[in-house]
C-alpha atoms as a PDB file:
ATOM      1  CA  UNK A   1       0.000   0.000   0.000  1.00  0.00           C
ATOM      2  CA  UNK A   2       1.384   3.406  -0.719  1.00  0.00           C
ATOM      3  CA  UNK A   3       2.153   5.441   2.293  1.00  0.00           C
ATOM      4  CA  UNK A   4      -1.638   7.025   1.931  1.00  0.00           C
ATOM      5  CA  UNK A   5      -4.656   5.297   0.024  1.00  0.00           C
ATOM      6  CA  UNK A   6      -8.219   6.821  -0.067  1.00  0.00           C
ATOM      7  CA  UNK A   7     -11.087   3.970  -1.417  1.00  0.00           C
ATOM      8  CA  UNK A   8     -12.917   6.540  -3.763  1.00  0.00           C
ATOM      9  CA  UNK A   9     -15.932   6.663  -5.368  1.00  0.00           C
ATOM     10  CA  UNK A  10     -16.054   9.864  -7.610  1.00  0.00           C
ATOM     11  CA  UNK A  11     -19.852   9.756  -7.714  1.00  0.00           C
ATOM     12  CA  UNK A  12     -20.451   9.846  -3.956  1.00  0.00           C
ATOM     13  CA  UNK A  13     -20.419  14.048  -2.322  1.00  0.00           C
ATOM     14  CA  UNK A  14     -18.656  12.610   0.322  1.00  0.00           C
ATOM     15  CA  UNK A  15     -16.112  10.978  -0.995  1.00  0.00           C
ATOM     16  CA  UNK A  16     -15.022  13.561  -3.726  1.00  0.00           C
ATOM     17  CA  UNK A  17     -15.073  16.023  -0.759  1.00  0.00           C
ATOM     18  CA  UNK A  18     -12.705  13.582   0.853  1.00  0.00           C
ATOM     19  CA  UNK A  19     -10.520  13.869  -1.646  1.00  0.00           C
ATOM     20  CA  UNK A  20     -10.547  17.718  -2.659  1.00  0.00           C
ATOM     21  CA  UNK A  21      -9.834  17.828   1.504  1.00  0.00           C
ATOM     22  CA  UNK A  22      -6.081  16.076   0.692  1.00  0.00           C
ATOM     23  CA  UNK A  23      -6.089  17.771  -2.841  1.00  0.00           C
ATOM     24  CA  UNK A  24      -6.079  21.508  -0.512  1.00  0.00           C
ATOM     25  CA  UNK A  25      -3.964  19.718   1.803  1.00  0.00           C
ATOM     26  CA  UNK A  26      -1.264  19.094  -0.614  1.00  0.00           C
ATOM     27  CA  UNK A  27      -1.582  15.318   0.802  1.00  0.00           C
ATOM     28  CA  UNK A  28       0.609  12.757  -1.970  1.00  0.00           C
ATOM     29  CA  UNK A  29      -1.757   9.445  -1.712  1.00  0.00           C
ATOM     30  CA  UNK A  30      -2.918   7.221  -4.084  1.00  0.00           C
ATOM     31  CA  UNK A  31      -7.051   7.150  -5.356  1.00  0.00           C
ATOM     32  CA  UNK A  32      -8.226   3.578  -5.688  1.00  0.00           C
ATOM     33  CA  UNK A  33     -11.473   3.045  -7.393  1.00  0.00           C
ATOM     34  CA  UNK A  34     -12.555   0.804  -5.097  1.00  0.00           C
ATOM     35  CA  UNK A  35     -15.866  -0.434  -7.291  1.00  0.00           C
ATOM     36  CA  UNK A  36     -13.278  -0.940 -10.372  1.00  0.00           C
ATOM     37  CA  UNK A  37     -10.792  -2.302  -8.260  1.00  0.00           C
ATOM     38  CA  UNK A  38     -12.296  -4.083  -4.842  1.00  0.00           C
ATOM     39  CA  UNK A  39      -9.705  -4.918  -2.135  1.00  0.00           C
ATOM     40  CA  UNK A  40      -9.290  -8.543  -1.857  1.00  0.00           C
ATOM     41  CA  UNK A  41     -10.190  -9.824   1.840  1.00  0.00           C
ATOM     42  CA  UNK A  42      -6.763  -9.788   2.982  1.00  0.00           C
ATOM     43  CA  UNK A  43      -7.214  -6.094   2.449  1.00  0.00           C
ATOM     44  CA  UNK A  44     -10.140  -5.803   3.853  1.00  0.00           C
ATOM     45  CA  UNK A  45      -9.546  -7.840   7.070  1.00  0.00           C
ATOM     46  CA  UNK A  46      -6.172  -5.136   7.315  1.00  0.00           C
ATOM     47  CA  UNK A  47      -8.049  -2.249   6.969  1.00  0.00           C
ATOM     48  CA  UNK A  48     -11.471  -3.081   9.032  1.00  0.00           C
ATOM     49  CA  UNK A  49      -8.266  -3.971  11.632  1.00  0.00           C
ATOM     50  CA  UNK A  50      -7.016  -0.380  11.435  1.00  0.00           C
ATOM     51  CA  UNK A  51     -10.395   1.075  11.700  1.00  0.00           C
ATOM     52  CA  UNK A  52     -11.067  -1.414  15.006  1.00  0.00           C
ATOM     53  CA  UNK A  53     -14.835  -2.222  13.155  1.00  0.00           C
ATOM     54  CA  UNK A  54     -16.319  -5.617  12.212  1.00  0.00           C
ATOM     55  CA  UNK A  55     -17.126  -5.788   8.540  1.00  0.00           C
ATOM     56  CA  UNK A  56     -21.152  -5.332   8.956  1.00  0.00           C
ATOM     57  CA  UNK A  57     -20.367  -1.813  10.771  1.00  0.00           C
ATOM     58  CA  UNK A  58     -18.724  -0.539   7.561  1.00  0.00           C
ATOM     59  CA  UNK A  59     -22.047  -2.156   5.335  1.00  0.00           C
ATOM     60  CA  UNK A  60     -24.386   0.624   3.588  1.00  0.00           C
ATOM     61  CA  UNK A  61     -27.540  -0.664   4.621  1.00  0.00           C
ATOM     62  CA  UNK A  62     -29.125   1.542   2.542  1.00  0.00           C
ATOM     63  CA  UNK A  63     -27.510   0.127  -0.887  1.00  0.00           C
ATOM     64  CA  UNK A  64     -30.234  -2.516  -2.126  1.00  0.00           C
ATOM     65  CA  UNK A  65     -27.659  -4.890  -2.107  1.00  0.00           C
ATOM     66  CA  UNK A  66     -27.619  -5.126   1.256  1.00  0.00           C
ATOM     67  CA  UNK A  67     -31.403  -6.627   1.588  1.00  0.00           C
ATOM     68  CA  UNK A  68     -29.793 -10.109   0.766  1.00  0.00           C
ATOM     69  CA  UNK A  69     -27.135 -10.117   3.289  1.00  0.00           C
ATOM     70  CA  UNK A  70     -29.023  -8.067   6.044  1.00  0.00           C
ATOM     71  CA  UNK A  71     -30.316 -11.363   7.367  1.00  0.00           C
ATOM     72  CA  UNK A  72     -26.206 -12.761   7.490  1.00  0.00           C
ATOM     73  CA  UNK A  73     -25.083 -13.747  10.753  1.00  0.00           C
ATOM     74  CA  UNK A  74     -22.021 -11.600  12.358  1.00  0.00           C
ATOM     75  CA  UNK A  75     -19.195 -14.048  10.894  1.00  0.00           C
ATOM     76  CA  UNK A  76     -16.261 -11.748  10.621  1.00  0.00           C
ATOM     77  CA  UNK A  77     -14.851 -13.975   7.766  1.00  0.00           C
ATOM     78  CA  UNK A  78     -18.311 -14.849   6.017  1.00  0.00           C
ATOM     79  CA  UNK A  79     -18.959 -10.391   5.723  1.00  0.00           C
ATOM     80  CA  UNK A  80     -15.273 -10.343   4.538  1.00  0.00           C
ATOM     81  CA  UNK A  81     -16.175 -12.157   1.639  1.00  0.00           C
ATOM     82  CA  UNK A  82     -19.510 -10.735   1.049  1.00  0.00           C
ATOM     83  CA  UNK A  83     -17.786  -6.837   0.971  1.00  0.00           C
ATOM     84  CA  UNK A  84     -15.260  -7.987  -1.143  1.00  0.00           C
ATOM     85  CA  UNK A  85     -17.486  -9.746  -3.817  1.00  0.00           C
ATOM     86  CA  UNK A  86     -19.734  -6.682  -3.612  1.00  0.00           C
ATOM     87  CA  UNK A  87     -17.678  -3.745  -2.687  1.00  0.00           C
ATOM     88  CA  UNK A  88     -20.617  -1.150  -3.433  1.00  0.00           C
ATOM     89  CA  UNK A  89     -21.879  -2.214   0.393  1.00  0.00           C
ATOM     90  CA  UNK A  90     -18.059  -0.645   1.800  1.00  0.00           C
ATOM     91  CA  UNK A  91     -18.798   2.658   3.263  1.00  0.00           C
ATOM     92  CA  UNK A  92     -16.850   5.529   1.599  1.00  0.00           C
ATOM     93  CA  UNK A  93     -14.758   7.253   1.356  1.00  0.00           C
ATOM     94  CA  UNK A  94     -11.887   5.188   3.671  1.00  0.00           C
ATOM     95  CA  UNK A  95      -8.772   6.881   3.823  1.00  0.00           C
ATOM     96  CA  UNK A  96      -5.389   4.206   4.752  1.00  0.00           C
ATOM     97  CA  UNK A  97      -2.484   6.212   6.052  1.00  0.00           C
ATOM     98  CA  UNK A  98       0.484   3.546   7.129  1.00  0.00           C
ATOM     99  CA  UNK A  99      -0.884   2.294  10.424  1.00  0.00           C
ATOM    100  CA  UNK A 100      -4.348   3.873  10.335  1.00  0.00           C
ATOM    101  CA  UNK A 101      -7.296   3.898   8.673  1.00  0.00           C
ATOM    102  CA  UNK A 102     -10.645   6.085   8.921  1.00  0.00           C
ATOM    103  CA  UNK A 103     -14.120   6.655   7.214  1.00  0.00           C
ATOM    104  CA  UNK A 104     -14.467   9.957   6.091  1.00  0.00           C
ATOM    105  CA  UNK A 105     -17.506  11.336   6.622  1.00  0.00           C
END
């Protein structure tokens, strides 16, 4: 991972105002399109880690793809796989610097 990542998706306000925040920051990170380019579990499991959440907390309930998993038991591993193989449920934007992560909101 480069020294700072931010998980971006251009069409959410919050996330693009994530990103013009490091832009007038003069931050050096990279953008991942994290719809085009999901983070594998491993990732995932790293960066729910940094943020100290379980993998349902970071869920957007409000996506519709979350009414077939909102019935999933809490199974750290099982909502792993389920973010990664439908990253549009990851809350955005998330912004990875070394040892920390957080959700910017």
């Amino acid at each position: 991972m480069a020294p700072m990542e931010i998980w971006h998706n251009p069409r959410c306000s919050k996330s693009r105002a994530a990103k013009q925040a490091l832009d007038d920051a003069g931050e050096t990170y990279t953008e991942r399109r994290y719809l085009d380019n999901p983070p594998t579990e491993q990732e995932l499991d790293h960066v729910l880690t940094l943020l100290g959440k379980e993998p349902w907390e970071i869920a957007r309930t409000k996506e519709p793809a979350y009414q077939q998993f909102k019935n999933e038991p809490h199974d750290r591993a099982k909502w792993i796989k389920i973010l990664a193989e439908n990253p549009v449920l990851i809350e955005r934007p998330i912004v990875i610097k070394e040892d920390e992560a957080s959700i910017e909101r």
